[in-house]
C-alpha atoms as a PDB file:
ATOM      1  CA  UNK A   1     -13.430  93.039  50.567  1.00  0.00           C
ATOM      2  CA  UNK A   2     -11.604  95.296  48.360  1.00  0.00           C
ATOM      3  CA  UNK A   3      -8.592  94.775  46.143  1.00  0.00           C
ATOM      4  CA  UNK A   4      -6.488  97.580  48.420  1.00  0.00           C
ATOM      5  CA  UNK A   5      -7.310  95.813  51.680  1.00  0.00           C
ATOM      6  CA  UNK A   6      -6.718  92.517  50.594  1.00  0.00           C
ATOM      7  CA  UNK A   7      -3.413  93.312  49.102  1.00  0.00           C
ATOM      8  CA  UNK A   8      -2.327  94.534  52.134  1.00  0.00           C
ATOM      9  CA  UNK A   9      -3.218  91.546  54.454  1.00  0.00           C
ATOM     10  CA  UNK A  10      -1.553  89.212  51.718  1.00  0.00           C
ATOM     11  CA  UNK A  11       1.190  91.514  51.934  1.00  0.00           C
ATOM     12  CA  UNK A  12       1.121  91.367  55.907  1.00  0.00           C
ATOM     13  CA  UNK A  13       0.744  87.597  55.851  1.00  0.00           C
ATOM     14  CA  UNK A  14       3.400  86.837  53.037  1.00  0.00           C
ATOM     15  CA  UNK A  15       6.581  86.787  55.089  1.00  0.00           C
ATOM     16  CA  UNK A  16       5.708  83.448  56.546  1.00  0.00           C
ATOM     17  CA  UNK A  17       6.009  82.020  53.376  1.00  0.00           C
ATOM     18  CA  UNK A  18       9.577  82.226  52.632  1.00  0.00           C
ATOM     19  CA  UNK A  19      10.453  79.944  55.144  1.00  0.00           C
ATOM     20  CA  UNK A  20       8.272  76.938  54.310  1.00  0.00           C
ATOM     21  CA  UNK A  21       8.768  77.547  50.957  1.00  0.00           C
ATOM     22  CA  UNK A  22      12.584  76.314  51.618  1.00  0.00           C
ATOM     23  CA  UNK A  23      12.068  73.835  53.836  1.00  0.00           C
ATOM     24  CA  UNK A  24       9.452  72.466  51.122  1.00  0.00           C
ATOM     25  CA  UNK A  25      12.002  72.959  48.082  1.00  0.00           C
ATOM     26  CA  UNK A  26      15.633  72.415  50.137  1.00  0.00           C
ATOM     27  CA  UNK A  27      16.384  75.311  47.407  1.00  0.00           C
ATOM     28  CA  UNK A  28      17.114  79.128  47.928  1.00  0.00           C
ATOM     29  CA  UNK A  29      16.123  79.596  44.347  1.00  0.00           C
ATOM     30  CA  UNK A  30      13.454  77.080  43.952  1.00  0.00           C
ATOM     31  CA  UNK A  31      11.840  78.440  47.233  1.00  0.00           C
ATOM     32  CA  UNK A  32      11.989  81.696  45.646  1.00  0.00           C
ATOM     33  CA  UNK A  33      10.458  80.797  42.577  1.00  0.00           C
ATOM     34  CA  UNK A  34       7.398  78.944  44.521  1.00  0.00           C
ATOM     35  CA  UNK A  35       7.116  82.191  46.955  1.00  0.00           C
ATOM     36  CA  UNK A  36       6.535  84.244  43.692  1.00  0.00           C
ATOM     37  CA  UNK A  37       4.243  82.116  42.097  1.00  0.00           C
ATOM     38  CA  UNK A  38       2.136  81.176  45.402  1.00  0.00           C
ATOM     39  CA  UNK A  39       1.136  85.245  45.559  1.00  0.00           C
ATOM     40  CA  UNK A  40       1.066  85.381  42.063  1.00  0.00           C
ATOM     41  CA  UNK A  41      -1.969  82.581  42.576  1.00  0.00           C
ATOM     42  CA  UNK A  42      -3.456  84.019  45.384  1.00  0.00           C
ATOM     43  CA  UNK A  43      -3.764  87.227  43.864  1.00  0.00           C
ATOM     44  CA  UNK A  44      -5.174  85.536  40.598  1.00  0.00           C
ATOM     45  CA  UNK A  45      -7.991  83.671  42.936  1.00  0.00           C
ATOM     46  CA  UNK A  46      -8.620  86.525  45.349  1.00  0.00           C
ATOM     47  CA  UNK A  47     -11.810  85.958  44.095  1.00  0.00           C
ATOM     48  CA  UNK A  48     -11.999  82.388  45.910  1.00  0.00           C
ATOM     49  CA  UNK A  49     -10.781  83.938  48.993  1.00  0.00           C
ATOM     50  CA  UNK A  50     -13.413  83.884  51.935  1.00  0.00           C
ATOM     51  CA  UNK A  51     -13.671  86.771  54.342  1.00  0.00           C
ATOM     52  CA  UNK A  52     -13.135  85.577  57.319  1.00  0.00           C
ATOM     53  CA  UNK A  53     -10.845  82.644  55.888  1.00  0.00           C
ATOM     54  CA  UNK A  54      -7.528  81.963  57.749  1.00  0.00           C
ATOM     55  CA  UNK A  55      -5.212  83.902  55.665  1.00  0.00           C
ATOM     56  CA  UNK A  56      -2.186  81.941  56.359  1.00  0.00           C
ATOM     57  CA  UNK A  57      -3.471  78.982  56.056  1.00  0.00           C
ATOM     58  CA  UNK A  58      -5.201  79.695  52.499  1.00  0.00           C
ATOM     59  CA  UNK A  59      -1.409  80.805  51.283  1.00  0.00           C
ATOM     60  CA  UNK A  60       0.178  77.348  52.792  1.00  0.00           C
ATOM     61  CA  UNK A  61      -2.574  75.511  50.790  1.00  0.00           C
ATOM     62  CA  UNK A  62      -1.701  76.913  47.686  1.00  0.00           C
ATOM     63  CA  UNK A  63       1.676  76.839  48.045  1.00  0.00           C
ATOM     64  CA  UNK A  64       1.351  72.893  48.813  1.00  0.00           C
ATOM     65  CA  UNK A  65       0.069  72.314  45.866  1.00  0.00           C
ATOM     66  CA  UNK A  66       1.892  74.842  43.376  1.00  0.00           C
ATOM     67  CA  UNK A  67       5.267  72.110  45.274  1.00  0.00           C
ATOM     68  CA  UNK A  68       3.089  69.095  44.333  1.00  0.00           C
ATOM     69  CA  UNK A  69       1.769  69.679  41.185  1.00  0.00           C
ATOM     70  CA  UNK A  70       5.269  71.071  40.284  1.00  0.00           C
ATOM     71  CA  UNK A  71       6.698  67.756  41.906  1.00  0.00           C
ATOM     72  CA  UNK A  72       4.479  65.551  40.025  1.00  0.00           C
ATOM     73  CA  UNK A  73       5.545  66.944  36.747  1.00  0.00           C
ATOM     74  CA  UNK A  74       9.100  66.627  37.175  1.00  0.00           C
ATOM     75  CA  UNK A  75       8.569  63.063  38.070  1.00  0.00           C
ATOM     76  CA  UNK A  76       6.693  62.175  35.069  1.00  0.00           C
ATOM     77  CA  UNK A  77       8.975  64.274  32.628  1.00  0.00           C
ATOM     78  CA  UNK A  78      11.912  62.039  33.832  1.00  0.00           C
ATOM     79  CA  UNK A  79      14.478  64.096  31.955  1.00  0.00           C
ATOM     80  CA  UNK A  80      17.551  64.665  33.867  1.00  0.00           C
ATOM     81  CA  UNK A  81      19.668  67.877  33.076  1.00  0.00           C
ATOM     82  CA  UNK A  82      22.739  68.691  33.727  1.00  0.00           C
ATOM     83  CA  UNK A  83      23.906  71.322  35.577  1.00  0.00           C
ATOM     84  CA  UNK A  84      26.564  73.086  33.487  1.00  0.00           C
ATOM     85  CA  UNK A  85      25.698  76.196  31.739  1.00  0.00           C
ATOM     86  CA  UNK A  86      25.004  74.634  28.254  1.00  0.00           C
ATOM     87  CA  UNK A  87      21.882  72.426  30.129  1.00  0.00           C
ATOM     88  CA  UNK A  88      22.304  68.978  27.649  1.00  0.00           C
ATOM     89  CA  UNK A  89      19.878  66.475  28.603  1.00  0.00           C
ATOM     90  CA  UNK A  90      21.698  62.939  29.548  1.00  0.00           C
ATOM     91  CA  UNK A  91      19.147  60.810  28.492  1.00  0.00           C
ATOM     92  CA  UNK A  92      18.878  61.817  24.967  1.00  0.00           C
ATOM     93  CA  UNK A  93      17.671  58.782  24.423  1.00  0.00           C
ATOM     94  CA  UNK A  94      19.716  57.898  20.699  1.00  0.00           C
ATOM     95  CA  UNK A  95      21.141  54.527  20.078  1.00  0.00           C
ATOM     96  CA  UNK A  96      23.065  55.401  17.196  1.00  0.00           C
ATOM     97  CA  UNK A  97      26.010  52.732  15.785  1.00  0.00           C
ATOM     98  CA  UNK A  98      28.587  54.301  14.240  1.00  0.00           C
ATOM     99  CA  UNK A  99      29.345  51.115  11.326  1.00  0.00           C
ATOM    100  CA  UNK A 100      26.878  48.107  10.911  1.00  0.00           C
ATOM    101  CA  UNK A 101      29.722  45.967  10.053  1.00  0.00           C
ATOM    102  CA  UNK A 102      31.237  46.253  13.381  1.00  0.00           C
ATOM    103  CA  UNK A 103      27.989  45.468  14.812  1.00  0.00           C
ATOM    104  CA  UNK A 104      27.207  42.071  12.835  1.00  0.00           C
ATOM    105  CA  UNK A 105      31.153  41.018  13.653  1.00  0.00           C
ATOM    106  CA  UNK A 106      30.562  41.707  17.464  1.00  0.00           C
ATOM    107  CA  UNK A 107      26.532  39.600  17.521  1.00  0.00           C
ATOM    108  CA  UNK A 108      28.405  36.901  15.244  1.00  0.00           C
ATOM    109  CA  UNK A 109      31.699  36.772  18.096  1.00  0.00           C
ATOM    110  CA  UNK A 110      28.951  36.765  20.643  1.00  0.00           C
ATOM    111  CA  UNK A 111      26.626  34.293  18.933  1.00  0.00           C
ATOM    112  CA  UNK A 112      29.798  32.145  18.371  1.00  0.00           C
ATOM    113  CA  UNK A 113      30.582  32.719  22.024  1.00  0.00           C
ATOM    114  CA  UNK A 114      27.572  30.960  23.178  1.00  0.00           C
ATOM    115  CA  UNK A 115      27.628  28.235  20.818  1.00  0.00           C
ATOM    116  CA  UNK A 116      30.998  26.851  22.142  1.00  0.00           C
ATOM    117  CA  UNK A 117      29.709  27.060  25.849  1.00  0.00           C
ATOM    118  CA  UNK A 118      29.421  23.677  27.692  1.00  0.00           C
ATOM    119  CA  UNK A 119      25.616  22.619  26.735  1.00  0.00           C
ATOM    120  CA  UNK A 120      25.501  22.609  30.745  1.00  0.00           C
ATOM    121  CA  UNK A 121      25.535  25.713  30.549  1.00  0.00           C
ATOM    122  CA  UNK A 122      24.468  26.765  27.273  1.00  0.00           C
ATOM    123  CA  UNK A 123      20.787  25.498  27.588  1.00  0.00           C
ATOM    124  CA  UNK A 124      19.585  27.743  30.488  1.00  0.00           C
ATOM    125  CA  UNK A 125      21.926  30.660  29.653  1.00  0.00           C
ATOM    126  CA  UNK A 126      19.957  31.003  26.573  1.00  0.00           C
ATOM    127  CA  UNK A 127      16.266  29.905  28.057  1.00  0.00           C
ATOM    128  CA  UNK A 128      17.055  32.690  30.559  1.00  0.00           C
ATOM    129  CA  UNK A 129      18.114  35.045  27.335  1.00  0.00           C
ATOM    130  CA  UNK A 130      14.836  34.129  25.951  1.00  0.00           C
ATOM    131  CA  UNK A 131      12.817  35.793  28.520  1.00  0.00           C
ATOM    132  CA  UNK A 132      11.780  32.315  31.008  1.00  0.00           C
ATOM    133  CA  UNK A 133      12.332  33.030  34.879  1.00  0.00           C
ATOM    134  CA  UNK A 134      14.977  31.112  36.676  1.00  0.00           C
ATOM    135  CA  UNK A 135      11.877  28.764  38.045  1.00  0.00           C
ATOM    136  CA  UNK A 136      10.404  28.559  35.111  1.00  0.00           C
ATOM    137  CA  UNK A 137      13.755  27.288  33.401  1.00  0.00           C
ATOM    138  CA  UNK A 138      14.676  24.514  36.625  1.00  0.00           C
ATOM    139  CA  UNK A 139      11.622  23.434  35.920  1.00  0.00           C
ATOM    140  CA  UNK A 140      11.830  22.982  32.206  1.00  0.00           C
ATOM    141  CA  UNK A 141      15.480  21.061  32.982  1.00  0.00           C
ATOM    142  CA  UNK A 142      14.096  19.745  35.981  1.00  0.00           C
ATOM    143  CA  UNK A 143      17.723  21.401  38.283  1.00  0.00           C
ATOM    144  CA  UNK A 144      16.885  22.716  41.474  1.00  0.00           C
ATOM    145  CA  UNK A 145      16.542  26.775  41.252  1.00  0.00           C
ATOM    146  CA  UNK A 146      20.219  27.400  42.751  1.00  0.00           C
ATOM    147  CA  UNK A 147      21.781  25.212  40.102  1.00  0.00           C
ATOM    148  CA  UNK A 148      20.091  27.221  37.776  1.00  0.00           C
ATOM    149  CA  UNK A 149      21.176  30.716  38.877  1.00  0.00           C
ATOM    150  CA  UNK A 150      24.442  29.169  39.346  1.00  0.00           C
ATOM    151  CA  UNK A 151      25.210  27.859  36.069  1.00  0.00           C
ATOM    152  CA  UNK A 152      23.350  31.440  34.135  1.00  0.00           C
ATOM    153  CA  UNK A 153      26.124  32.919  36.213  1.00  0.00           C
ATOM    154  CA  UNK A 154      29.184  31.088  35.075  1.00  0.00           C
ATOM    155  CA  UNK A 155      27.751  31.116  31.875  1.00  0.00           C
ATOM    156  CA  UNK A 156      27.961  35.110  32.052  1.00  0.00           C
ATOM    157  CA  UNK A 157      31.382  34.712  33.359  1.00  0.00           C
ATOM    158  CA  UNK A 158      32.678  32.685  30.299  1.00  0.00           C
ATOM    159  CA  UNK A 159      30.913  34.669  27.842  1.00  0.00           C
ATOM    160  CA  UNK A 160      32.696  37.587  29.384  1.00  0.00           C
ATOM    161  CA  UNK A 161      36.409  36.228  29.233  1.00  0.00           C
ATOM    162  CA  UNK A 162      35.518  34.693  25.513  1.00  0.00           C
ATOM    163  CA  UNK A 163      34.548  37.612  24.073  1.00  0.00           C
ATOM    164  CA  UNK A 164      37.259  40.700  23.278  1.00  0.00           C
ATOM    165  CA  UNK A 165      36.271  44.700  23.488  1.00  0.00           C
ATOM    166  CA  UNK A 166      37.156  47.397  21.425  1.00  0.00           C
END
């Protein structure tokens, strides 16, 4: 097959396209995009095309997996961008205090907070702090699980009303 004559039956068989590119995308633009690159590909591969080959459904299978491939990157990227014109990335990720001292006055407050809880509480608040599951830790006291959960929770509560924001 020739370059002219398959050009014109991807041409022919290209309009098809457009529609399940936006049902595939649920985006004018993005659907757009994919149409473009989908004959971009099947022009690069014409090579790979068949004679004889359904067309149409050659073009659906790429553009399948141009929307999969492109749908398994943005999942693994993970980067979420918002959508004003500047395009700053929300989860930059930086953890930055703005004065250490504040920072050791608020763990001391907090540290201080949990030392004058009620030891009924204290002892599994901070067993659960250290990492131990709430059966792990009714075991350890030997409390039934829902005494456990109970008493992590009003030891939240407490530590909440004790300690003052800025």
């Amino acid at each position: 097959m020739s370059k002219i004559e398959f050009n014109e039956m991807l041409l022919s068989n290209a309009d098809f396209l457009k529609p399940f590119a936006v049902t595939l995308t649920h985006d004018n633009e993005a659907a757009k995009d994919l149409f473009q690159e989908t004959l971009y590909r099947a022009l690069a591969n014409k090579d790979k095309y068949n004679v004889g080959t359904n067309i149409k459904a050659w073009l659906y299978t790429i553009m399948r997996n141009i929307f999969i491939n492109n749908y398994r990157k943005k999942a693994k990227q993970s980067t979420v961008f918002d959508n004003t014109p500047n395009d700053f990335l929300l989860n930059h990720n930086q953890g930055a205090v703005a004065n250490a001292a504040i920072e050791s006055i608020n763990l001391k407050e907090v540290q201080q907070a949990i030392y004058n809880l009620p030891e009924i509480f204290r002892n599994p608040f901070l067993l659960y702090f250290d990492g131990y599951k709430y059966h792990e830790i009714a075991d350890m006291l030997g409390e039934p699980l829902g005494t456990i959960k109970s008493r992590i929770h009003f030891a939240r509560k407490l530590l909440k009303t004790q300690i003052e924001r800025y």
